[in-house]
C-alpha atoms as a PDB file:
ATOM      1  CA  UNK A   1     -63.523 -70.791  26.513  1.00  0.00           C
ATOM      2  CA  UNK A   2     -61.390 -70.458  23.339  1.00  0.00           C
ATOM      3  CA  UNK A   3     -63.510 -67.779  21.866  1.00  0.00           C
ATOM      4  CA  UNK A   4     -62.535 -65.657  24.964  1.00  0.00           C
ATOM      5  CA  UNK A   5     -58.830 -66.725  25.130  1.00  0.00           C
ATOM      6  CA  UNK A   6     -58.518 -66.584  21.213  1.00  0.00           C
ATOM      7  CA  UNK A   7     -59.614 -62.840  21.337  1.00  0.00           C
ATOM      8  CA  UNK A   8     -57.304 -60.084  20.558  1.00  0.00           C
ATOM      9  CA  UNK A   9     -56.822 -57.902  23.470  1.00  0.00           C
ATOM     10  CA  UNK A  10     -57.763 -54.970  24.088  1.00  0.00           C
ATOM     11  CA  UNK A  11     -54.432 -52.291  24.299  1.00  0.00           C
ATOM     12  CA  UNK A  12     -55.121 -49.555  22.215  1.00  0.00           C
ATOM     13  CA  UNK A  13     -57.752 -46.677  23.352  1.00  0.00           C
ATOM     14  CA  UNK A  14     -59.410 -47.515  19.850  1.00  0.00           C
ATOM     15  CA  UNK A  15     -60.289 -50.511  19.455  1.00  0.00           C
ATOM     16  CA  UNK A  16     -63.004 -50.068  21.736  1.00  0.00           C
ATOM     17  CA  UNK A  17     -65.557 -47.655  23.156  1.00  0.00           C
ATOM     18  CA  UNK A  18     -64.336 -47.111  26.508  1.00  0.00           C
ATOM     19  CA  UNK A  19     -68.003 -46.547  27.607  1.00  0.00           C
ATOM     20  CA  UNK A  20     -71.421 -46.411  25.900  1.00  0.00           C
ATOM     21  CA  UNK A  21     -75.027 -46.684  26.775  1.00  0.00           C
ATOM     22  CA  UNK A  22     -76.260 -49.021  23.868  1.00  0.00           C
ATOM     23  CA  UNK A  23     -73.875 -52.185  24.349  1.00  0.00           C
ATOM     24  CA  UNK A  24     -75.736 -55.098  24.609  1.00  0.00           C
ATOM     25  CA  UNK A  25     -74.887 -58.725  24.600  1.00  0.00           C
ATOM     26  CA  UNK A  26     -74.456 -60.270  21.421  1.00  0.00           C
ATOM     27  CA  UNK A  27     -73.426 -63.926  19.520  1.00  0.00           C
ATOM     28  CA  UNK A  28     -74.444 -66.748  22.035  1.00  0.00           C
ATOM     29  CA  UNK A  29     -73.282 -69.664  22.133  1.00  0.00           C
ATOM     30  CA  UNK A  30     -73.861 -73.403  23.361  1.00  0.00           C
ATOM     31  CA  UNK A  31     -72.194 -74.807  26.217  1.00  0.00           C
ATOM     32  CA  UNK A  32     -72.375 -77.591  28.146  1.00  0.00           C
ATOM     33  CA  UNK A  33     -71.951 -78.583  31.950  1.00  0.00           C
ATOM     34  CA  UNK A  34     -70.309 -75.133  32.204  1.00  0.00           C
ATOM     35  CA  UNK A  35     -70.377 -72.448  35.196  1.00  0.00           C
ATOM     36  CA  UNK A  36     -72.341 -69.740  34.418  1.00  0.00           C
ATOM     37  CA  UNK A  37     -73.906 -66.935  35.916  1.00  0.00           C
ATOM     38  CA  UNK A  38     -77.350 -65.472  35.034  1.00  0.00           C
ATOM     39  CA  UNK A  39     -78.143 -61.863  35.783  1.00  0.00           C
ATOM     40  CA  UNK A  40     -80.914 -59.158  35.314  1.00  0.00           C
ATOM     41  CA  UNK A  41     -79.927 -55.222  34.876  1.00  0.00           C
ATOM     42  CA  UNK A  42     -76.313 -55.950  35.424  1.00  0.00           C
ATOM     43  CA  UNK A  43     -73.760 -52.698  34.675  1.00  0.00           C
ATOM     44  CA  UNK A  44     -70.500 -52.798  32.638  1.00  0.00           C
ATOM     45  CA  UNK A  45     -68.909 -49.771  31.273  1.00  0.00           C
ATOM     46  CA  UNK A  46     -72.087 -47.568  31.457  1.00  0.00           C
ATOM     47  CA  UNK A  47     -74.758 -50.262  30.010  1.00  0.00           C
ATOM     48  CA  UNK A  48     -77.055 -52.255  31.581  1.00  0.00           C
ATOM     49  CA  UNK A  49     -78.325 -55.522  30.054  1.00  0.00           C
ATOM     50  CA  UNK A  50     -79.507 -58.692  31.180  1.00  0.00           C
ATOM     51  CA  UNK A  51     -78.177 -62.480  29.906  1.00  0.00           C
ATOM     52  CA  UNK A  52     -75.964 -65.423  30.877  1.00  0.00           C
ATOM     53  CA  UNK A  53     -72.752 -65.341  30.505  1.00  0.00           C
ATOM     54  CA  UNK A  54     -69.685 -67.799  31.528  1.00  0.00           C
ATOM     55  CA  UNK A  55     -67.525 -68.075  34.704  1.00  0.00           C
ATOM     56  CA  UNK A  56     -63.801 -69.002  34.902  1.00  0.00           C
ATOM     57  CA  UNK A  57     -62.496 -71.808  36.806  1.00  0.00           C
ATOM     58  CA  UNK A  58     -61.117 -69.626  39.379  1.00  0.00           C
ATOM     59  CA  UNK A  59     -63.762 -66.434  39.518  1.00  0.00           C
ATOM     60  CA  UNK A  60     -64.254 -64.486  42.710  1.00  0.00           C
ATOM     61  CA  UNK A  61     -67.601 -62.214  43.532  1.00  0.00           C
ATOM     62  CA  UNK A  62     -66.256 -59.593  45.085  1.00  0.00           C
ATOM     63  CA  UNK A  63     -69.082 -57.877  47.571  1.00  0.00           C
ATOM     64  CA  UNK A  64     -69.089 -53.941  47.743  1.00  0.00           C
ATOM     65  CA  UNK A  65     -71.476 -51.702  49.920  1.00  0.00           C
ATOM     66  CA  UNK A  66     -70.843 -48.556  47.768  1.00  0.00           C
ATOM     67  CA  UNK A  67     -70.988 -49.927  44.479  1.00  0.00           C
ATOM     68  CA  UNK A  68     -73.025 -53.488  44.367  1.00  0.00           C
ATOM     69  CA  UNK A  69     -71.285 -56.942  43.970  1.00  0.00           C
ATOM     70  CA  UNK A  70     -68.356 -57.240  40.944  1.00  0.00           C
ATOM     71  CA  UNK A  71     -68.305 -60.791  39.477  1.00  0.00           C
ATOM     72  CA  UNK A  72     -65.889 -61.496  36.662  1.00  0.00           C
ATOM     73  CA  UNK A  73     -67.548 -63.163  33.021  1.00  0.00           C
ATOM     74  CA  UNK A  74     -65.125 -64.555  30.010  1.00  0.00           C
ATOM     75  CA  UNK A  75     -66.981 -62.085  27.689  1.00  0.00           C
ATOM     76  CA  UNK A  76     -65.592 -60.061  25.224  1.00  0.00           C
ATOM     77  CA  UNK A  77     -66.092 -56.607  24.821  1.00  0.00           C
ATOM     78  CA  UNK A  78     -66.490 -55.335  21.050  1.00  0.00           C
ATOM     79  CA  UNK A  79     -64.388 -58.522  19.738  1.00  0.00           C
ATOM     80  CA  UNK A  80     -61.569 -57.358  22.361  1.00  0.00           C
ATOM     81  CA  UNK A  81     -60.693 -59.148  25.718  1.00  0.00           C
ATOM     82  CA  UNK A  82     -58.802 -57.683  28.641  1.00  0.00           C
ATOM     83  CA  UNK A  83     -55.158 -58.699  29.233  1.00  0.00           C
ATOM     84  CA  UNK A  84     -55.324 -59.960  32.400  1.00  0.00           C
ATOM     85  CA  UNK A  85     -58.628 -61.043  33.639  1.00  0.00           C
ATOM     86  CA  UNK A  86     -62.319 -61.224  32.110  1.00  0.00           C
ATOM     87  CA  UNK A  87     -64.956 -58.546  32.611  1.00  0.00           C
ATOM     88  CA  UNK A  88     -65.979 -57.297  36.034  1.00  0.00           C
ATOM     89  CA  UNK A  89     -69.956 -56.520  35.547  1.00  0.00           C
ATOM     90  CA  UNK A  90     -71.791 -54.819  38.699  1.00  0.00           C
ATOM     91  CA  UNK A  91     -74.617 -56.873  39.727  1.00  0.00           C
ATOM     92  CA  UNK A  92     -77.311 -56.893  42.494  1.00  0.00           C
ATOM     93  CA  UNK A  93     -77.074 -60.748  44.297  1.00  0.00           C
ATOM     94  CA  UNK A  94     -80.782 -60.975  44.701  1.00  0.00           C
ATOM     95  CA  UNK A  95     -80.965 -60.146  40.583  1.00  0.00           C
ATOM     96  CA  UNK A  96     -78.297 -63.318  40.167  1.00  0.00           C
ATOM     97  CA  UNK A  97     -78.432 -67.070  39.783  1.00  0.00           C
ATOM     98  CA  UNK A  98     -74.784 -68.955  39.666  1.00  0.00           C
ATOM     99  CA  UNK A  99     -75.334 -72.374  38.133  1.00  0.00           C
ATOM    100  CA  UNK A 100     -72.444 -74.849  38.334  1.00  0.00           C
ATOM    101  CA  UNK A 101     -73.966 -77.372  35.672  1.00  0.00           C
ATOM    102  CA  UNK A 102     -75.617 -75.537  33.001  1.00  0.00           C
ATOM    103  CA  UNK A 103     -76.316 -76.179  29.436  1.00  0.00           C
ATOM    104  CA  UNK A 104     -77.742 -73.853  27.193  1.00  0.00           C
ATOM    105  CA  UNK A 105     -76.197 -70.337  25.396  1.00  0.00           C
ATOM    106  CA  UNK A 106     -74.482 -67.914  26.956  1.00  0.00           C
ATOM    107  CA  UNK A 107     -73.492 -64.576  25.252  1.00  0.00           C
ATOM    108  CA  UNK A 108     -69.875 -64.032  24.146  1.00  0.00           C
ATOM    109  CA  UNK A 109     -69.419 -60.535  23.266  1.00  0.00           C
ATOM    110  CA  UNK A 110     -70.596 -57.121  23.358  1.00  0.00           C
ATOM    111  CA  UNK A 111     -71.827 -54.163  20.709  1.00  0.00           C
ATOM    112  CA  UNK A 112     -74.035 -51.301  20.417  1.00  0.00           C
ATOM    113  CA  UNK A 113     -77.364 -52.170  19.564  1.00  0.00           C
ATOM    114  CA  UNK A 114     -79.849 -49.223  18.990  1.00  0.00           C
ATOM    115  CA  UNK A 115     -83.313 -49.586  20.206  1.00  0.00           C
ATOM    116  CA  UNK A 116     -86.010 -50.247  17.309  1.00  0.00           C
ATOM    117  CA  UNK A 117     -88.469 -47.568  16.562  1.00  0.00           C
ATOM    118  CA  UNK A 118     -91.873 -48.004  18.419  1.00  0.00           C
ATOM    119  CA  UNK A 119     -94.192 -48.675  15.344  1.00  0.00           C
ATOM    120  CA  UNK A 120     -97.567 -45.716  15.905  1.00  0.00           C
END
């Protein structure tokens, strides 16, 4: 969790894009016995991407008819965290798995990635 408390946060309109289409997630790394949450087409900021990320102790999934289900990651977004709380990603619950005990990677951060050109 240091490498989301350790961030610097996010305060000025410019350290960030405030939205883009092509931020995907980037630099995973190993954890162990940690609560996670993988997802599939999940929505932050105007991007979708897929991956597994990491919960906080004390994270909430908040369920909303209008706009699908929030659930809060320790994830940085372009090298930047938020001042208060993690990021709130939209994700469909039948597209989720929570896992209380998982080791593997999980991604810690956010940038644009472009799309490679289909080879004719």
């Amino acid at each position: 969790m240091d490498f989301y408390l350790k961030a610097p946060v996010w305060e000025q309109q410019h350290d960030c894009p405030n939205t883009t289409k092509i931020a995907k997630p980037i630099n995973p790394i190993k954890v162990r016995n940690a609560r996670v949450i993988e997802i599939i087409d999940a929505k932050y900021r105007g991007s979708t991407f897929s991956g597994t990320f990491l919960l906080g102790d004390q994270v909430l999934i908040l369920d909303s008819k209008k706009k699908g289900t929030r659930v809060e990651v320790l994830c940085k977004w372009f090298g930047h965290r938020l001042a208060t709380r993690g990021l709130a990603f939209t994700v469909n619950l039948k597209k989720t798995r929570v896992n209380d005990k998982y080791t593997g990677t999980v991604f810690t951060d956010f940038a644009k990635v472009k799309r490679a050109r289909q080879q004719l």
